[in-house]
PDB file of N, CA and C in Angstrom:
ATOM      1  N   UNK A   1     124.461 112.414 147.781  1.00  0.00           N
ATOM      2  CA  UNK A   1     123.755 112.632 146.546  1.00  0.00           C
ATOM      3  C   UNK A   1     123.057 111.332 146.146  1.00  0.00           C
ATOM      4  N   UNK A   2     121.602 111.555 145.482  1.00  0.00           N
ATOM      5  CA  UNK A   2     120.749 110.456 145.466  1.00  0.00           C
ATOM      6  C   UNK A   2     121.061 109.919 143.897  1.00  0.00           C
ATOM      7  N   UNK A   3     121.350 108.760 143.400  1.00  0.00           N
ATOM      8  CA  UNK A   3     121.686 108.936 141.945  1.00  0.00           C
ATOM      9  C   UNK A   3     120.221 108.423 141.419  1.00  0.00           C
ATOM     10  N   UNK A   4     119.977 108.610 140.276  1.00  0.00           N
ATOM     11  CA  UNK A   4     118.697 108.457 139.486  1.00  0.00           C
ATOM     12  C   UNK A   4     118.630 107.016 138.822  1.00  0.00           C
ATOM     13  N   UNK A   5     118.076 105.784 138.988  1.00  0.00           N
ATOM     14  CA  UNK A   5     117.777 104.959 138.206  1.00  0.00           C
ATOM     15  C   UNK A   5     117.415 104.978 136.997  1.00  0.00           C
ATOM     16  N   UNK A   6     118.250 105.015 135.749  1.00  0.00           N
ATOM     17  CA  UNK A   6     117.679 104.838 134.521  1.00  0.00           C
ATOM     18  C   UNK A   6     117.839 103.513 133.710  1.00  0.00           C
ATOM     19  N   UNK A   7     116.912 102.695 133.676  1.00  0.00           N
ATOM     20  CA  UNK A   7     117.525 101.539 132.665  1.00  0.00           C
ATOM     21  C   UNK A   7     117.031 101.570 131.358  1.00  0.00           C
ATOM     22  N   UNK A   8     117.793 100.775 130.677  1.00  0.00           N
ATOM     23  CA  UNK A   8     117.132 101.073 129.185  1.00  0.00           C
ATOM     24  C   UNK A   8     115.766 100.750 128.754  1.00  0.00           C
ATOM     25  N   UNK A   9     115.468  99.974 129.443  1.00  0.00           N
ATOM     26  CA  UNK A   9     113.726  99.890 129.794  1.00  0.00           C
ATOM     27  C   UNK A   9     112.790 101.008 130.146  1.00  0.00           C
ATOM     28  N   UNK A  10     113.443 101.790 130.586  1.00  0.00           N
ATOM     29  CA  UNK A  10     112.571 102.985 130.922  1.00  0.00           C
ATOM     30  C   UNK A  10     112.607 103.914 130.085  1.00  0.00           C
ATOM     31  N   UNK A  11     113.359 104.034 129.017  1.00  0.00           N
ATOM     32  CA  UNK A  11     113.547 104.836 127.451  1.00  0.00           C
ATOM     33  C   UNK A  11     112.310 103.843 126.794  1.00  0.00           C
ATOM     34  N   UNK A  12     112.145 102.686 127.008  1.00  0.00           N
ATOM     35  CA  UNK A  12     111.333 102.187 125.606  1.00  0.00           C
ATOM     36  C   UNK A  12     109.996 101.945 126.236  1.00  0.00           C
ATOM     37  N   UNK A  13     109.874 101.949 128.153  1.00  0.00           N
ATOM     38  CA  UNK A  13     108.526 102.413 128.420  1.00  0.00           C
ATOM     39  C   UNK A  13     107.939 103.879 128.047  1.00  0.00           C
ATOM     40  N   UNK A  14     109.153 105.267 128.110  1.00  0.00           N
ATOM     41  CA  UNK A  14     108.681 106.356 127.972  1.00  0.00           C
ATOM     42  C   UNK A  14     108.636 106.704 126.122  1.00  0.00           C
ATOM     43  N   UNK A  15     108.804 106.087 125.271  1.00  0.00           N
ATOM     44  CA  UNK A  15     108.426 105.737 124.178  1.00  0.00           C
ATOM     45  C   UNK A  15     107.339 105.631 123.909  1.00  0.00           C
ATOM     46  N   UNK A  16     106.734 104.329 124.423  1.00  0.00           N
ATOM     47  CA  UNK A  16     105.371 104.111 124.350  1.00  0.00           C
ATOM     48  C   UNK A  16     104.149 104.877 125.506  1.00  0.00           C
ATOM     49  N   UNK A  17     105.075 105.390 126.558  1.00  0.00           N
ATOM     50  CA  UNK A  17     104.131 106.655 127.307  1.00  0.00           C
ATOM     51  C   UNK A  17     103.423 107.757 126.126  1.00  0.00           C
ATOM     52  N   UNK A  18     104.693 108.226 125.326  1.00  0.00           N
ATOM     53  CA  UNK A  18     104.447 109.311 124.480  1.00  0.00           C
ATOM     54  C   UNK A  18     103.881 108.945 123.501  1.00  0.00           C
ATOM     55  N   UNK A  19     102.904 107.664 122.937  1.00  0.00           N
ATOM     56  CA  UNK A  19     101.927 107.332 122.185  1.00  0.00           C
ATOM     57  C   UNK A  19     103.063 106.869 121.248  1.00  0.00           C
ATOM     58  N   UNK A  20     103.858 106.517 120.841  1.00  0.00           N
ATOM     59  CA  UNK A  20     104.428 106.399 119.777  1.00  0.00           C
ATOM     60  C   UNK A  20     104.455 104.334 119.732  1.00  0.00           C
ATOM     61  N   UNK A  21     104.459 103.941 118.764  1.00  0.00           N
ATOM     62  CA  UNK A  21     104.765 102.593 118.751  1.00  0.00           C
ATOM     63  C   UNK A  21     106.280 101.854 117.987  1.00  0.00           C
ATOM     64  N   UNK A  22     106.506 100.412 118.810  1.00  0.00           N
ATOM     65  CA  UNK A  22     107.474 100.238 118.701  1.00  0.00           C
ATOM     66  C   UNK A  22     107.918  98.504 118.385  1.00  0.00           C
ATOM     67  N   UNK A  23     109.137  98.793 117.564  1.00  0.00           N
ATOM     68  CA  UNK A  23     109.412  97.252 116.979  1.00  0.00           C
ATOM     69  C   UNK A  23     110.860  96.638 117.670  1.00  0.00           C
ATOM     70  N   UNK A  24     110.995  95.575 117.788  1.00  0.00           N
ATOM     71  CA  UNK A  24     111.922  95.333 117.919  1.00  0.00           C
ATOM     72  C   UNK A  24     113.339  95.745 117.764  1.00  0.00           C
ATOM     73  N   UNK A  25     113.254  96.069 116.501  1.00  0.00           N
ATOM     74  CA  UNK A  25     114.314  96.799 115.612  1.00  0.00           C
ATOM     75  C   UNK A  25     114.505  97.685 116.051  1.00  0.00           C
ATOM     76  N   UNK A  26     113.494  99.110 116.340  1.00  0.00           N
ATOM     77  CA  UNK A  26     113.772 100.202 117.187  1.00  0.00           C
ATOM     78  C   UNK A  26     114.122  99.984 118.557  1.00  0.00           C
ATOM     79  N   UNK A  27     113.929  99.098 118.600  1.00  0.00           N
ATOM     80  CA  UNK A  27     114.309  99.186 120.228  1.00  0.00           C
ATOM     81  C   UNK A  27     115.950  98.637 120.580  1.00  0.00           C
ATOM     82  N   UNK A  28     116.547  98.282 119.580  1.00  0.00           N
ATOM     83  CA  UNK A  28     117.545  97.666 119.778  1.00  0.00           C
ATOM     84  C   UNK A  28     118.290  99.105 119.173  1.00  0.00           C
ATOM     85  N   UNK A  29     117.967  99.182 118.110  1.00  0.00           N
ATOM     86  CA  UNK A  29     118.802 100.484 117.513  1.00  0.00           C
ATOM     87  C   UNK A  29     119.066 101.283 118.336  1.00  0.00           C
ATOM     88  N   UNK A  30     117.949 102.023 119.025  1.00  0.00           N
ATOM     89  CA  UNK A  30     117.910 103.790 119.511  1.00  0.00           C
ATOM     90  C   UNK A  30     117.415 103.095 120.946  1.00  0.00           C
ATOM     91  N   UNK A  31     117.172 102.256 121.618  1.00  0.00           N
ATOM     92  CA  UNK A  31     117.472 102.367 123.156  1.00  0.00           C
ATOM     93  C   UNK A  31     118.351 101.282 123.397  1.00  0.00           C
ATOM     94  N   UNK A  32     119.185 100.160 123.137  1.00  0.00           N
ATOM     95  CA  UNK A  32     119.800  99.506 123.153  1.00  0.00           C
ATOM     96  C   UNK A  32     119.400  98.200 123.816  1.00  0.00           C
ATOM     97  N   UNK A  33     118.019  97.943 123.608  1.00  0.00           N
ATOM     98  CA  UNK A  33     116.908  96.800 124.627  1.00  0.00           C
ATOM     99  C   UNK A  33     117.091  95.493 123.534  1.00  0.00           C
ATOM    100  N   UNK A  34     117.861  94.585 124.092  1.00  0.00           N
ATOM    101  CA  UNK A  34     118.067  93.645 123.283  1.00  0.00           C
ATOM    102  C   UNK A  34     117.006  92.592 123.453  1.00  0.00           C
ATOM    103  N   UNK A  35     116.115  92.667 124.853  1.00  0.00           N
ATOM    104  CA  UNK A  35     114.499  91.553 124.604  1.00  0.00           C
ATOM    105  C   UNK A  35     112.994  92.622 124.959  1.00  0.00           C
ATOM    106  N   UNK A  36     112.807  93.251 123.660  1.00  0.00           N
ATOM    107  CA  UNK A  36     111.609  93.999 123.866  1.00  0.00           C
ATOM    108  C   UNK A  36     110.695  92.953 124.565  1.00  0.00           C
ATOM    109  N   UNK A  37     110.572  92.118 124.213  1.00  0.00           N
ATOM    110  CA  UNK A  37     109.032  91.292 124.801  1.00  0.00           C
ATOM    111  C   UNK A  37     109.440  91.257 126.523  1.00  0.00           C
ATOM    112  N   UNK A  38     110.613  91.029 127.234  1.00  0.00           N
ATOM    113  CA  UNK A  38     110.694  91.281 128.526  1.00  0.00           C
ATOM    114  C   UNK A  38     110.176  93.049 128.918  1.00  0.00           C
ATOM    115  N   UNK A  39     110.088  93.361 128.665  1.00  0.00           N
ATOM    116  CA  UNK A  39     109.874  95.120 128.290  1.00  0.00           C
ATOM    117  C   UNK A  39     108.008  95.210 128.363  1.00  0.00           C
ATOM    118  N   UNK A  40     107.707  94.475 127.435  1.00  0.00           N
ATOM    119  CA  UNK A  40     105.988  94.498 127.515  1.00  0.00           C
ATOM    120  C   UNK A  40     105.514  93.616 128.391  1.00  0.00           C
ATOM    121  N   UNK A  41     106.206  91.989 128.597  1.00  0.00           N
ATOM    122  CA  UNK A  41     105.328  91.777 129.335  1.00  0.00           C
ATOM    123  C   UNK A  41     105.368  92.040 130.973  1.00  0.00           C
ATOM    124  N   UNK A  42     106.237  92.593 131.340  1.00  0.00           N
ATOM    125  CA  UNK A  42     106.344  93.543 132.209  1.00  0.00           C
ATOM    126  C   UNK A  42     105.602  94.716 133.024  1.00  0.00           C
ATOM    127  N   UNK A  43     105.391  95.659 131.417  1.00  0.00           N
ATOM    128  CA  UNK A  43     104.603  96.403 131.866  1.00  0.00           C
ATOM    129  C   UNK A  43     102.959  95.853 131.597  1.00  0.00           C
ATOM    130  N   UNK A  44     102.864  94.515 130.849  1.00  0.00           N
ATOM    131  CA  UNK A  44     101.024  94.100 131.270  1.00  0.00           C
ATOM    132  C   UNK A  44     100.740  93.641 132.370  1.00  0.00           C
ATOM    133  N   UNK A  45     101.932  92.820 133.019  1.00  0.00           N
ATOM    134  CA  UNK A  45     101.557  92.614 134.526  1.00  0.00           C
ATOM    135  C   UNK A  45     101.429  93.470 135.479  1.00  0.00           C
ATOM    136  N   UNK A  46     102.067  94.940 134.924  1.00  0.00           N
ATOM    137  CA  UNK A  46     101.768  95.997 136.050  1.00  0.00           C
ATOM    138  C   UNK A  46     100.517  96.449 134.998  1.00  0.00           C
ATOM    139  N   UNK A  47      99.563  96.317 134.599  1.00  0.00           N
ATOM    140  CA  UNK A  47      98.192  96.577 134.219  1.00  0.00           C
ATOM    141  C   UNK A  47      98.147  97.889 133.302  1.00  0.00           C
ATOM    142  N   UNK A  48      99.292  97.694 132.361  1.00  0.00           N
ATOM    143  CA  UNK A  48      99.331  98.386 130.672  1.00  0.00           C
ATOM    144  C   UNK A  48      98.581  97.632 129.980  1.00  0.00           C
ATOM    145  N   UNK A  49      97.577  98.377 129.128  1.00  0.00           N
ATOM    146  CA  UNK A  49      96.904  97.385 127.641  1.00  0.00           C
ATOM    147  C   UNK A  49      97.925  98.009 126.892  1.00  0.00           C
ATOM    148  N   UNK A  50      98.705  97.198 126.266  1.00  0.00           N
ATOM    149  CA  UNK A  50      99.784  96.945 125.266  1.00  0.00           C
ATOM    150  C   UNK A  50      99.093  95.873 123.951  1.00  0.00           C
ATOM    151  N   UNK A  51      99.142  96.829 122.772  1.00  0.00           N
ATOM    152  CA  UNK A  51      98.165  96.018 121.817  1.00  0.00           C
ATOM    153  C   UNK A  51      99.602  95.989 120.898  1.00  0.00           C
ATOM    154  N   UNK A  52      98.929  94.977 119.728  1.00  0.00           N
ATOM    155  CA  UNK A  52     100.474  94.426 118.833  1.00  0.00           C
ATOM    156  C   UNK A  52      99.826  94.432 117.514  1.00  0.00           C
ATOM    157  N   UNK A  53     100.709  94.249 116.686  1.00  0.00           N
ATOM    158  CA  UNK A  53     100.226  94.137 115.433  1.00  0.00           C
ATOM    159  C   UNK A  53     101.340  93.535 114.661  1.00  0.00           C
ATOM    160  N   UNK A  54     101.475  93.107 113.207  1.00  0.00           N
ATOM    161  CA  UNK A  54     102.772  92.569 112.661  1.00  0.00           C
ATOM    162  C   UNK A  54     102.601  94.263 111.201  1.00  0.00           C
ATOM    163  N   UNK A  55     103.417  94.154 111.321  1.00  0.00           N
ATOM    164  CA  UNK A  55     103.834  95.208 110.262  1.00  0.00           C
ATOM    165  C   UNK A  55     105.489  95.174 109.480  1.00  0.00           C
ATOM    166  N   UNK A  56     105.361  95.438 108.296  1.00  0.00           N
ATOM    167  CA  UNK A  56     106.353  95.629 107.339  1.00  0.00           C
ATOM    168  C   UNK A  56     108.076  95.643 108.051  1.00  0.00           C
ATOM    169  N   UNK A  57     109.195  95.401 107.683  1.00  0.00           N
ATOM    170  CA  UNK A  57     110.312  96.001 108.216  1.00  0.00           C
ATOM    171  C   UNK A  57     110.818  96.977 107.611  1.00  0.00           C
ATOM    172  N   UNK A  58     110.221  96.968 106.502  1.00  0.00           N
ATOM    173  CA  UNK A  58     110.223  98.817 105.779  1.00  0.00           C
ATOM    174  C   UNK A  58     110.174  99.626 106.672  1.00  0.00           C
ATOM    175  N   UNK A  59     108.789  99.421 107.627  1.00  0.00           N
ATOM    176  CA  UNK A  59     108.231 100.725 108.140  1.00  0.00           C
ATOM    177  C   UNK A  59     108.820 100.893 109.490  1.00  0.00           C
ATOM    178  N   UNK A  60     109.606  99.652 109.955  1.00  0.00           N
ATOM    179  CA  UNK A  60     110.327  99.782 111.405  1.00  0.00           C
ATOM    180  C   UNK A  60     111.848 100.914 110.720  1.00  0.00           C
ATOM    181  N   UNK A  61     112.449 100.227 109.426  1.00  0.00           N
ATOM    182  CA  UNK A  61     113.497 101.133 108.799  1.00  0.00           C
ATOM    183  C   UNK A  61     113.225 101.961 108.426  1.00  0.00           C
ATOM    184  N   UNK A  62     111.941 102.853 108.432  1.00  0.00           N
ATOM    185  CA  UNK A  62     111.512 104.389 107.910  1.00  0.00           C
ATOM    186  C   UNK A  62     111.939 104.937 109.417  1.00  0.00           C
ATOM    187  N   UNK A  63     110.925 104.372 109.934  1.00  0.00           N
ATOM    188  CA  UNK A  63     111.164 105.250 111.629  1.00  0.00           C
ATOM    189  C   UNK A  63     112.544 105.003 112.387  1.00  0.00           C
ATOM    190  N   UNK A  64     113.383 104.310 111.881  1.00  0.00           N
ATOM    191  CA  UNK A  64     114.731 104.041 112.336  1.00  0.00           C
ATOM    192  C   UNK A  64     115.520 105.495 111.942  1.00  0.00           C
ATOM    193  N   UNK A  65     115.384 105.629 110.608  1.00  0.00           N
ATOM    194  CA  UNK A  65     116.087 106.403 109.691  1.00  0.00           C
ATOM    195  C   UNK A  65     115.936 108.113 110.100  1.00  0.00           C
ATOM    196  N   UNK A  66     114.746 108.154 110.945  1.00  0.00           N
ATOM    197  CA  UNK A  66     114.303 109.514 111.469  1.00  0.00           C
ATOM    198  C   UNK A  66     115.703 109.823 112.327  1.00  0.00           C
ATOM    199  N   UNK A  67     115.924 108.895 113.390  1.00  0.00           N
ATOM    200  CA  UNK A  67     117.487 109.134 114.231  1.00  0.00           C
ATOM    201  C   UNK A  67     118.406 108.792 113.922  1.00  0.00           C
ATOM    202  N   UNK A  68     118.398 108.017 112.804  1.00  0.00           N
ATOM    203  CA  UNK A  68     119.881 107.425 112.898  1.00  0.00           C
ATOM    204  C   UNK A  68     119.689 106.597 111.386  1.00  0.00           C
ATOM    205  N   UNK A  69     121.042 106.405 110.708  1.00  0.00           N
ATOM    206  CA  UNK A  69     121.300 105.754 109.279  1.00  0.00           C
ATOM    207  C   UNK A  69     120.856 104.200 109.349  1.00  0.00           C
ATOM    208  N   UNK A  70     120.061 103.712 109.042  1.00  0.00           N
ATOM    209  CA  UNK A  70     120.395 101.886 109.455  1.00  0.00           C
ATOM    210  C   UNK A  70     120.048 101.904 107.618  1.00  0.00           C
ATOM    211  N   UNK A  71     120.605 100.998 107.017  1.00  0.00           N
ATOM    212  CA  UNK A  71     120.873 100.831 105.666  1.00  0.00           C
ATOM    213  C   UNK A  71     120.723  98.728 105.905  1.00  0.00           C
ATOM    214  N   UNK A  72     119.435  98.536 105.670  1.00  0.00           N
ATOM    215  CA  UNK A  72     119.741  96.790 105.375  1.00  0.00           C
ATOM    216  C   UNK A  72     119.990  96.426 104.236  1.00  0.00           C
ATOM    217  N   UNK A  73     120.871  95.273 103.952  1.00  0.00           N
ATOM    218  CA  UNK A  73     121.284  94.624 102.711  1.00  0.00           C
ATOM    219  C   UNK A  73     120.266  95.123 101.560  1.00  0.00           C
ATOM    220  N   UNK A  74     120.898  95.147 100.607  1.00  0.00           N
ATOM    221  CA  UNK A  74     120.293  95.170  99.140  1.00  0.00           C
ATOM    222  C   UNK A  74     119.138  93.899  99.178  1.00  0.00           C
ATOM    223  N   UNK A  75     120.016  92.983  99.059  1.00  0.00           N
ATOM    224  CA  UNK A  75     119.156  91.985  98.764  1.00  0.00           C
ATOM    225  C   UNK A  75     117.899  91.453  99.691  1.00  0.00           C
ATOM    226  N   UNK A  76     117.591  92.164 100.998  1.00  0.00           N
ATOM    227  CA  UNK A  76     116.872  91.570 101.982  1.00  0.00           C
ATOM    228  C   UNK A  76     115.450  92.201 101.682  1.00  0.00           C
ATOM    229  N   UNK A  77     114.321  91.040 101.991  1.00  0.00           N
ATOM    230  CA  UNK A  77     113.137  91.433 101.166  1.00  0.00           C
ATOM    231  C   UNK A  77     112.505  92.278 102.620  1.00  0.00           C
ATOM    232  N   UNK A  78     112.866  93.231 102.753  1.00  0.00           N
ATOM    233  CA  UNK A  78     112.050  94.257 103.850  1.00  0.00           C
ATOM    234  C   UNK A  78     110.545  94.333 103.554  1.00  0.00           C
ATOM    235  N   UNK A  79     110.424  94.283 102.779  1.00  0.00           N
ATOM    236  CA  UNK A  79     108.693  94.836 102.576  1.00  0.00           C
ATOM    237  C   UNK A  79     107.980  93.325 102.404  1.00  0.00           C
ATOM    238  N   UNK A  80     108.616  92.089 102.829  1.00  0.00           N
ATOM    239  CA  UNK A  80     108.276  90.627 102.760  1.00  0.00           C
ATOM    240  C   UNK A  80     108.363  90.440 104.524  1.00  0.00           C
ATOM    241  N   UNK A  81     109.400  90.497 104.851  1.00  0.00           N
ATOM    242  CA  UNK A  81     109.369  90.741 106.600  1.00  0.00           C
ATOM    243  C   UNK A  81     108.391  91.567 107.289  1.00  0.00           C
ATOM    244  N   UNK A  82     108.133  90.466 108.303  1.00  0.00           N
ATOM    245  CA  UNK A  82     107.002  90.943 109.261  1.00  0.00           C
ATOM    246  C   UNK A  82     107.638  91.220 110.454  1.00  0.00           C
ATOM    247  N   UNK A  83     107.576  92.582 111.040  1.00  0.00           N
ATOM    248  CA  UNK A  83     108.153  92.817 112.764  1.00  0.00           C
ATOM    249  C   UNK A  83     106.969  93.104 113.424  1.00  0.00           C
ATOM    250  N   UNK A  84     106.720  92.395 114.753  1.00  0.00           N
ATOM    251  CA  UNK A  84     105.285  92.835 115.784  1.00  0.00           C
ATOM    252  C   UNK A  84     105.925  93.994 116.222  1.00  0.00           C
ATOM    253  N   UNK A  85     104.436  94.855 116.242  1.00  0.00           N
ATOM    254  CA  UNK A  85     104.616  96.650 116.543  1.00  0.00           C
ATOM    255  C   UNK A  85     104.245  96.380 117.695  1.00  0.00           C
ATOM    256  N   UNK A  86     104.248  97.350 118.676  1.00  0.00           N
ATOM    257  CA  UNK A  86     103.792  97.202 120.195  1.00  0.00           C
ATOM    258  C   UNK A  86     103.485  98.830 120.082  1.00  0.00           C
ATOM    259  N   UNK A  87     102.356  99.114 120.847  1.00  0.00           N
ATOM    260  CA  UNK A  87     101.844 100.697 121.271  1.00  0.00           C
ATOM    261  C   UNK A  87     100.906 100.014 122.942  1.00  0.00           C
ATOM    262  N   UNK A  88     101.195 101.258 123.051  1.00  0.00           N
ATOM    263  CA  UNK A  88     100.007 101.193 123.981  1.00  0.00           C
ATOM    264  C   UNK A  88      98.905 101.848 123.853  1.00  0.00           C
ATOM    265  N   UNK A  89      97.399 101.031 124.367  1.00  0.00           N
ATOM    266  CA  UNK A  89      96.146 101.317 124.083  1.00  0.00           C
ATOM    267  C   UNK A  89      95.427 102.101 124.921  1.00  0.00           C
ATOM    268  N   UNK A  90      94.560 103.337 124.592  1.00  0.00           N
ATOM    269  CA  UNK A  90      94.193 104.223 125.264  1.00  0.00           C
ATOM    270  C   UNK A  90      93.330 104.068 126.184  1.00  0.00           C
TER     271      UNK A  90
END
């Protein structure tokens, strides 16, 4: 029997296959990828346009909250924090 290679890298490439974009934060939460940037620059050397942006940590904890509870401190200024988004470009 042939077993199937899955690494957790290949959950947060087929992430961004399915158009969706992604932060650090998600990627640690819901695929368990503790260095997204090994993850992208990866796939630019195999000849992905992978575009970035900095965005809110609100909006990484909105899309967290779709799968799963993540609750950050009271006091932490989320909507002052910047996380780089990663998508891929069409």
């Amino acid at each position: 029997m042939k077993s199937i290679k899955y690494g957790v890298g290949t959950a947060v490439r087929e992430h961004l296959f399915s158009g969706k974009p992604i932060t650090r934060l998600e990627a640690i939460t819901l695929f368990g990828v503790s260095n997204l940037t090994d993850v992208i620059s990866e796939m630019r050397s195999q000849g992905w346009i992978i575009k970035s942006r900095q965005v809110p940590y609100a909006t990484a904890v909105v899309r967290v909250n779709d799968f799963a509870i993540f609750k950050p401190p009271n006091n932490l200024p989320i909507r002052e924090i910047q996380l780089t988004e990663y998508w891929m470009s069409k």
